[in-house]
Protein backbone atom coordinates (compact mmCIF):
# COMPACT_ATOMS: atom_id res chain seq x y z
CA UNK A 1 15.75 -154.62 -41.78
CA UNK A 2 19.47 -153.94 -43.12
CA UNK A 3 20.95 -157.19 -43.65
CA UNK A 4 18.10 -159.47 -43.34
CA UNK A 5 18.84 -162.52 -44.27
CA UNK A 6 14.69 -163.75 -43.77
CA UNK A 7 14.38 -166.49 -46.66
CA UNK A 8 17.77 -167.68 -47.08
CA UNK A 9 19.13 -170.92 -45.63
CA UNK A 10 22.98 -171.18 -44.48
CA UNK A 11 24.89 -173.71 -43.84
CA UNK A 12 27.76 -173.17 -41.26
CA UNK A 13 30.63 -176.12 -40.61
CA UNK A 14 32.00 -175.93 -37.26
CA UNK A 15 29.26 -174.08 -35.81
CA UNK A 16 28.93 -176.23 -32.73
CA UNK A 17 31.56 -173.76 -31.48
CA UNK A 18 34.04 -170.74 -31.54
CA UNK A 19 33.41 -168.52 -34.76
CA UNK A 20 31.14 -170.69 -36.31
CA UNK A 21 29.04 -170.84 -33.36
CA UNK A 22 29.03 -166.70 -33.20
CA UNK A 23 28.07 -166.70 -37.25
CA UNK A 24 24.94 -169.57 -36.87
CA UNK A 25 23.45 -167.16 -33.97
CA UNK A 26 23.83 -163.83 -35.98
CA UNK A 27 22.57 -165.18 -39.03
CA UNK A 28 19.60 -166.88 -36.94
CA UNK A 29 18.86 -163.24 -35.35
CA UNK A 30 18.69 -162.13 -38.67
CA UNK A 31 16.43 -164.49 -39.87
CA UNK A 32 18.12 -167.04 -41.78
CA UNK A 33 17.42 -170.79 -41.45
CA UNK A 34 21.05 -172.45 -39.88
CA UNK A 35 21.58 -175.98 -41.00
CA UNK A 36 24.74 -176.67 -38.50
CA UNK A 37 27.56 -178.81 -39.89
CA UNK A 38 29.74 -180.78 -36.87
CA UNK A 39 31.39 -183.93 -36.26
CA UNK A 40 30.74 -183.60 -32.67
CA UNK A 41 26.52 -184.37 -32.36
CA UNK A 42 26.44 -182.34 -29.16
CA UNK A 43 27.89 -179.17 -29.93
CA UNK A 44 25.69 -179.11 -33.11
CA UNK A 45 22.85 -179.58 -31.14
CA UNK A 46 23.86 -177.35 -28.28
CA UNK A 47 24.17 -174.54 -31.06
CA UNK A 48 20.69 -175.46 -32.19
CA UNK A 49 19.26 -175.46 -28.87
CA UNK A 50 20.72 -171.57 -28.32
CA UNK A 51 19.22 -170.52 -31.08
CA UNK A 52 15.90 -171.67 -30.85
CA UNK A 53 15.51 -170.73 -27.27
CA UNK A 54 15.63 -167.23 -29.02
CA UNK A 55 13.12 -167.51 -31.92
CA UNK A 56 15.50 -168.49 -34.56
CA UNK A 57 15.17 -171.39 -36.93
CA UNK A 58 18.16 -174.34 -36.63
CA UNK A 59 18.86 -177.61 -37.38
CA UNK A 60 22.20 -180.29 -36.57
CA UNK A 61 23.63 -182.23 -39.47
CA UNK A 62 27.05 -184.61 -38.21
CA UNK A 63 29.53 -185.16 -40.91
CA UNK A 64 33.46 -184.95 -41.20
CA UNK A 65 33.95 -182.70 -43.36
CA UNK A 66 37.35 -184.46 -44.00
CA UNK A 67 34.85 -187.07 -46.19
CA UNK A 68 33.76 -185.84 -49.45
CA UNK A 69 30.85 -188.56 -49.15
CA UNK A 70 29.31 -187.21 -45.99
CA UNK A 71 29.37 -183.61 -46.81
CA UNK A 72 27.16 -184.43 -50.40
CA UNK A 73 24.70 -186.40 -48.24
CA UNK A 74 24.81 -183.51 -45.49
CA UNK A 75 24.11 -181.06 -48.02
CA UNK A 76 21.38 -183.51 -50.14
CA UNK A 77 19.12 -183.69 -46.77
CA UNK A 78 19.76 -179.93 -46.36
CA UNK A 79 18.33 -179.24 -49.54
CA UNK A 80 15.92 -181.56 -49.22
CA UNK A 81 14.40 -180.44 -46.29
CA UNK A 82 14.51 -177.06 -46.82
CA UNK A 83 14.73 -176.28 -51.14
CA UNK A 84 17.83 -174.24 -51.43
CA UNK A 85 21.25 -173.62 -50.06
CA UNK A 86 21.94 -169.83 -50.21
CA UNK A 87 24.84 -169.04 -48.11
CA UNK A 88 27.99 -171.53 -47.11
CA UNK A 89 30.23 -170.28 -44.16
CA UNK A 90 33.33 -172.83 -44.05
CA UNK A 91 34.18 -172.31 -40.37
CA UNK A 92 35.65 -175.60 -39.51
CA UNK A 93 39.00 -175.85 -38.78
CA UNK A 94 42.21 -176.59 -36.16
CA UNK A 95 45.61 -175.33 -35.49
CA UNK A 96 48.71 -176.38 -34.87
CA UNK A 97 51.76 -174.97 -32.90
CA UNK A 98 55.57 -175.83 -34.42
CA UNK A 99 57.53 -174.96 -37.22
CA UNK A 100 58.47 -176.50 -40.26
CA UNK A 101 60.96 -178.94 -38.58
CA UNK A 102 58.91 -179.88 -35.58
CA UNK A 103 56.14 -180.51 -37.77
CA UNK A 104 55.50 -184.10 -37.97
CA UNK A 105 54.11 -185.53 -41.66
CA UNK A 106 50.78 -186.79 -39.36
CA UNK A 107 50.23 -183.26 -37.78
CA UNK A 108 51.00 -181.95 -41.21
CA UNK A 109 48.47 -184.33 -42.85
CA UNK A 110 45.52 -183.45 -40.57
CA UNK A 111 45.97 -179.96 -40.75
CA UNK A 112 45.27 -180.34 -44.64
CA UNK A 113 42.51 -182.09 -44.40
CA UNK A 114 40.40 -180.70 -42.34
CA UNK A 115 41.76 -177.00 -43.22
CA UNK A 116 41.93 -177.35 -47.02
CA UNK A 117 40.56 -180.46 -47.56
CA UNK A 118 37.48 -180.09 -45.61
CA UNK A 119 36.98 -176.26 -47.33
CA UNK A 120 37.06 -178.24 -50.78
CA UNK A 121 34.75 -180.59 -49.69
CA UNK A 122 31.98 -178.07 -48.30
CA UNK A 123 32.48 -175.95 -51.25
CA UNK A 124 31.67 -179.06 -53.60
CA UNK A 125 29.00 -179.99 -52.31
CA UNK A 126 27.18 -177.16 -52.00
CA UNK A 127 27.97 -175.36 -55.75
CA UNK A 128 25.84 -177.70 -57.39
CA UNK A 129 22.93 -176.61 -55.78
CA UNK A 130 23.76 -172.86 -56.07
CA UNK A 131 24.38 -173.30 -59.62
CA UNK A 132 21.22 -174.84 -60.00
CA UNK A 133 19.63 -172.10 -58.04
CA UNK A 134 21.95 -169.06 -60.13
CA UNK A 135 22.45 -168.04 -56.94
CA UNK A 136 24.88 -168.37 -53.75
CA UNK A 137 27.08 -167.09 -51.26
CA UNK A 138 30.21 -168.58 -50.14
CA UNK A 139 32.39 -167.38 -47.32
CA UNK A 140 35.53 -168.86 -45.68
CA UNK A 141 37.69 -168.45 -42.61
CA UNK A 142 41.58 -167.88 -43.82
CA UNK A 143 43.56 -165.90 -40.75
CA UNK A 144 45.94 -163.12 -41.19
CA UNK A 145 48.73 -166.32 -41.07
CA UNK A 146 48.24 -166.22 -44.60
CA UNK A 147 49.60 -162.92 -45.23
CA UNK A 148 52.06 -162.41 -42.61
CA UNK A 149 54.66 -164.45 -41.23
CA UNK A 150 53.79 -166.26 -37.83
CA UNK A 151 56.25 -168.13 -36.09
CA UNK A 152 55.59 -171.42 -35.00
CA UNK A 153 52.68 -171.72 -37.60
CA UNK A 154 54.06 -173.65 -40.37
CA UNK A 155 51.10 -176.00 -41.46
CA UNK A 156 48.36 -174.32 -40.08
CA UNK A 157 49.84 -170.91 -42.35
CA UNK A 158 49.74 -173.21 -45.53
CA UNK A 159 46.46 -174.23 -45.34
CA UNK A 160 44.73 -170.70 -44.66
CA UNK A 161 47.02 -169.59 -47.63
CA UNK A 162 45.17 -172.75 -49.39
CA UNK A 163 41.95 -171.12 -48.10
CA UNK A 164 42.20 -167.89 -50.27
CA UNK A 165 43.80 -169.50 -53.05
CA UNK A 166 40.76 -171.39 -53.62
CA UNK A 167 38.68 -168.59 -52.40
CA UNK A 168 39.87 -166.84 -55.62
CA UNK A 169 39.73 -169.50 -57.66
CA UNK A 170 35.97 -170.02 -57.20
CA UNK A 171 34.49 -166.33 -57.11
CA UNK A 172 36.54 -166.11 -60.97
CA UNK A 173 34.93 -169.31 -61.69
CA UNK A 174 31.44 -168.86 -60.79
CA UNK A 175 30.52 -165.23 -61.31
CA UNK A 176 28.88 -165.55 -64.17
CA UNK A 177 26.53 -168.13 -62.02
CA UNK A 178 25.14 -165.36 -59.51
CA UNK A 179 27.75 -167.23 -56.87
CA UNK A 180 29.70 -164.54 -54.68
CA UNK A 181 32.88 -166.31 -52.74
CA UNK A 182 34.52 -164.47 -50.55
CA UNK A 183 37.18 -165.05 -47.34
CA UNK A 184 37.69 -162.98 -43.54
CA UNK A 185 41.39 -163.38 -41.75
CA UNK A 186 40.84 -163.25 -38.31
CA UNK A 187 43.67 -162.24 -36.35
CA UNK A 188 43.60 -163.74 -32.56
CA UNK A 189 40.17 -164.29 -31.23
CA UNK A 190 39.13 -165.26 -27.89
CA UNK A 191 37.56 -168.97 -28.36
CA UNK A 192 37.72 -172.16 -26.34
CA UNK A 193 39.99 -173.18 -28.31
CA UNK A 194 42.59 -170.08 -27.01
CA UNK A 195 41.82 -170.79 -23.39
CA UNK A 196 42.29 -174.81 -23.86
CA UNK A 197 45.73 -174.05 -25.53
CA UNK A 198 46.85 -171.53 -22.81
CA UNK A 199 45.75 -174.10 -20.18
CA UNK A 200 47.53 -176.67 -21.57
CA UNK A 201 50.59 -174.93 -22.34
CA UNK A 202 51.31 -172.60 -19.76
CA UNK A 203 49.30 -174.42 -16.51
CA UNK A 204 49.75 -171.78 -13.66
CA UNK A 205 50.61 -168.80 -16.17
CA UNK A 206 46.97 -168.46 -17.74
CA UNK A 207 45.97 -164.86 -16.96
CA UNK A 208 49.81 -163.89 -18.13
CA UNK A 209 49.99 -165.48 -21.47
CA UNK A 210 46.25 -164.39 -22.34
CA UNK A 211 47.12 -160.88 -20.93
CA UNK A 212 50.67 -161.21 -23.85
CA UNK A 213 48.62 -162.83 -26.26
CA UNK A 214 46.14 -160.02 -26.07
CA UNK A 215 48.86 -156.73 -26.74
CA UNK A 216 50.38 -158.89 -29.59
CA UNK A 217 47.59 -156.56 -31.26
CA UNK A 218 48.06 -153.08 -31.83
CA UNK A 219 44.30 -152.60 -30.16
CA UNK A 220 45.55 -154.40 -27.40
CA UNK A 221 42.94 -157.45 -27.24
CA UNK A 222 42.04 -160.08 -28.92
CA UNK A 223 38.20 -160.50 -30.94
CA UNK A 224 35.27 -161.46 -29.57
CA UNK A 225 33.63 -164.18 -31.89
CA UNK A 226 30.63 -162.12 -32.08
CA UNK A 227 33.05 -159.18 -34.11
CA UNK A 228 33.92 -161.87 -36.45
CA UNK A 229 30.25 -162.59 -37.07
CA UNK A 230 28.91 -159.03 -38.13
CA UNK A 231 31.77 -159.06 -41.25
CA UNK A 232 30.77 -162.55 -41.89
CA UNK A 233 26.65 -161.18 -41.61
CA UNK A 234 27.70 -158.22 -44.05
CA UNK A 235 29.50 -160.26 -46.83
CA UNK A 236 26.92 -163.09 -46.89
CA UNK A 237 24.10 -160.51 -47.24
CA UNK A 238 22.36 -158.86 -49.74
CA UNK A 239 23.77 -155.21 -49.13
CA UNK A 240 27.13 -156.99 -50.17
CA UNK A 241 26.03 -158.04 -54.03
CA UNK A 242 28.63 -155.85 -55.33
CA UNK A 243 31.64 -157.96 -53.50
CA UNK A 244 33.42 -161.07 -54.61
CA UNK A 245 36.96 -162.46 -54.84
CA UNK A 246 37.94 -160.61 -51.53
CA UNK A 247 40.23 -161.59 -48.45
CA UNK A 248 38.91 -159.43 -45.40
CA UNK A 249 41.45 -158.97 -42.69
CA UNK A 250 39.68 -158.48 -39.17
CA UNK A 251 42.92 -157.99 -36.91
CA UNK A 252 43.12 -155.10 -34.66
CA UNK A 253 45.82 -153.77 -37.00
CA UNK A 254 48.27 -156.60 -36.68
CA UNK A 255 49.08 -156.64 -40.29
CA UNK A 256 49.58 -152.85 -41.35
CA UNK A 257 49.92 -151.52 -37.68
CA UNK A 258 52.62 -154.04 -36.10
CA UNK A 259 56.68 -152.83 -36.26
């Protein structure tokens, strides 16, 4: 099967929902064990529970990934239980809405850590145990707000530029270790988290601004998780040895194709 990933374990923050959820169910269907990484107990088990009502092979692990001490011990009983950690897919993250003057030093400060911070942190813990292995496969979530001018996204554009600066940074630093790091900028995708944020800005306007949000992409809609998932499946498998040190737009040509 192309891009099997039968043998391999991955570990996938934020997969209780959103992308992350999307990437723990492909890489289940393909046959990876999914060790889920959430602060929230329920959505890591809900994610669990989806995947093994299909065949697949799952397991819930709650840590902040904010704390350097729970992701080590997250990833310890991860390797513990199952003897390697082959694949890493940092997928936990937030937003927030305001520019650089509106942006208060507290909504600044949590956007770092869980953003940047929280991407260190998973990447930390889990090179030791690739190095050990001489083998791995990293892959984070930046967004196109790293390349591109977004208004309104002051802090959350600094820390997905953090995202591939450190997604450099470790593919150049661990090549020579079998380790592969790569990133994927998402343009607008259609998650909870887009419908919560339309509800709670614009009660009463809903199918409007999702309709606006939607043609603020040349293809005229936003992702489906799911689309995100397949690039993510392709990168972190085997047909992809040959790529490292990438940032993979995924945008419905809002970077090259927007005037």
């Amino acid at each position: 099967m192309i891009f099997s990933l039968k043998n391999k374990v991955a570990v996938v923050t934020g997969g209780g929902s959103g992308i992350g959820k999307a990437v723990a169910e492909c890489f289940a269907t393909q046959g990876a064990t999914v060790c889920i990484i959430e602060l929230s107990e329920s959505a890591a088990t809900e994610t669990v529970k989806a995947i093994q009502q299909k065949g697949g092979k799952a397991t819930a692990h709650v840590a902040n990934v904010t704390n350097q001490h729970d992701m080590q011990e997250a990833f310890k009983k991860i390797e513990e239980q199952h003897s390697s950690v082959d694949i890493l897919v940092n997928s936990a993250g937030i937003a927030n809405v305001a520019k650089l003057e509106t942006t208060s030093e507290a909504d600044f400060e949590k956007i770092f850590q869980v953003n940047v911070k929280g991407t260190y942190n998973a990447m930390f813990a889990a090179i030791p145990f690739m190095k050990k292995q001489q083998r791995g496969v990293i892959l984070n979530l930046a967004s196109i707000a790293s390349s591109v001018g977004l208004s309104d996204r002051f802090s959350y554009s600094m820390s997905k530029g953090a995202v591939v600066g450190m997604t450099l940074s470790v593919a150049k630093d661990y090549i020579k270790e079998g380790i592969r790091c790569n990133c994927i900028s998402p343009a607008r995708v259609h998650t909870p988290f887009v419908d919560g944020f339309i509800k709670a800005n614009y009660p009463g306007k809903e199918s409007e601004m999702f309709e606006k949000l939607s043609k603020t992409q040349p293809i005229g809609r936003m992702a489906k998780p799911e689309e995100i998932a397949y690039l993510a499946l392709y990168l972190c498998s085997d047909e992809a040895s040959f790529v490292t040190g990438c940032d993979y737009p995924i945008d419905g040509g809002f970077i090259r194709l927007n005037s």
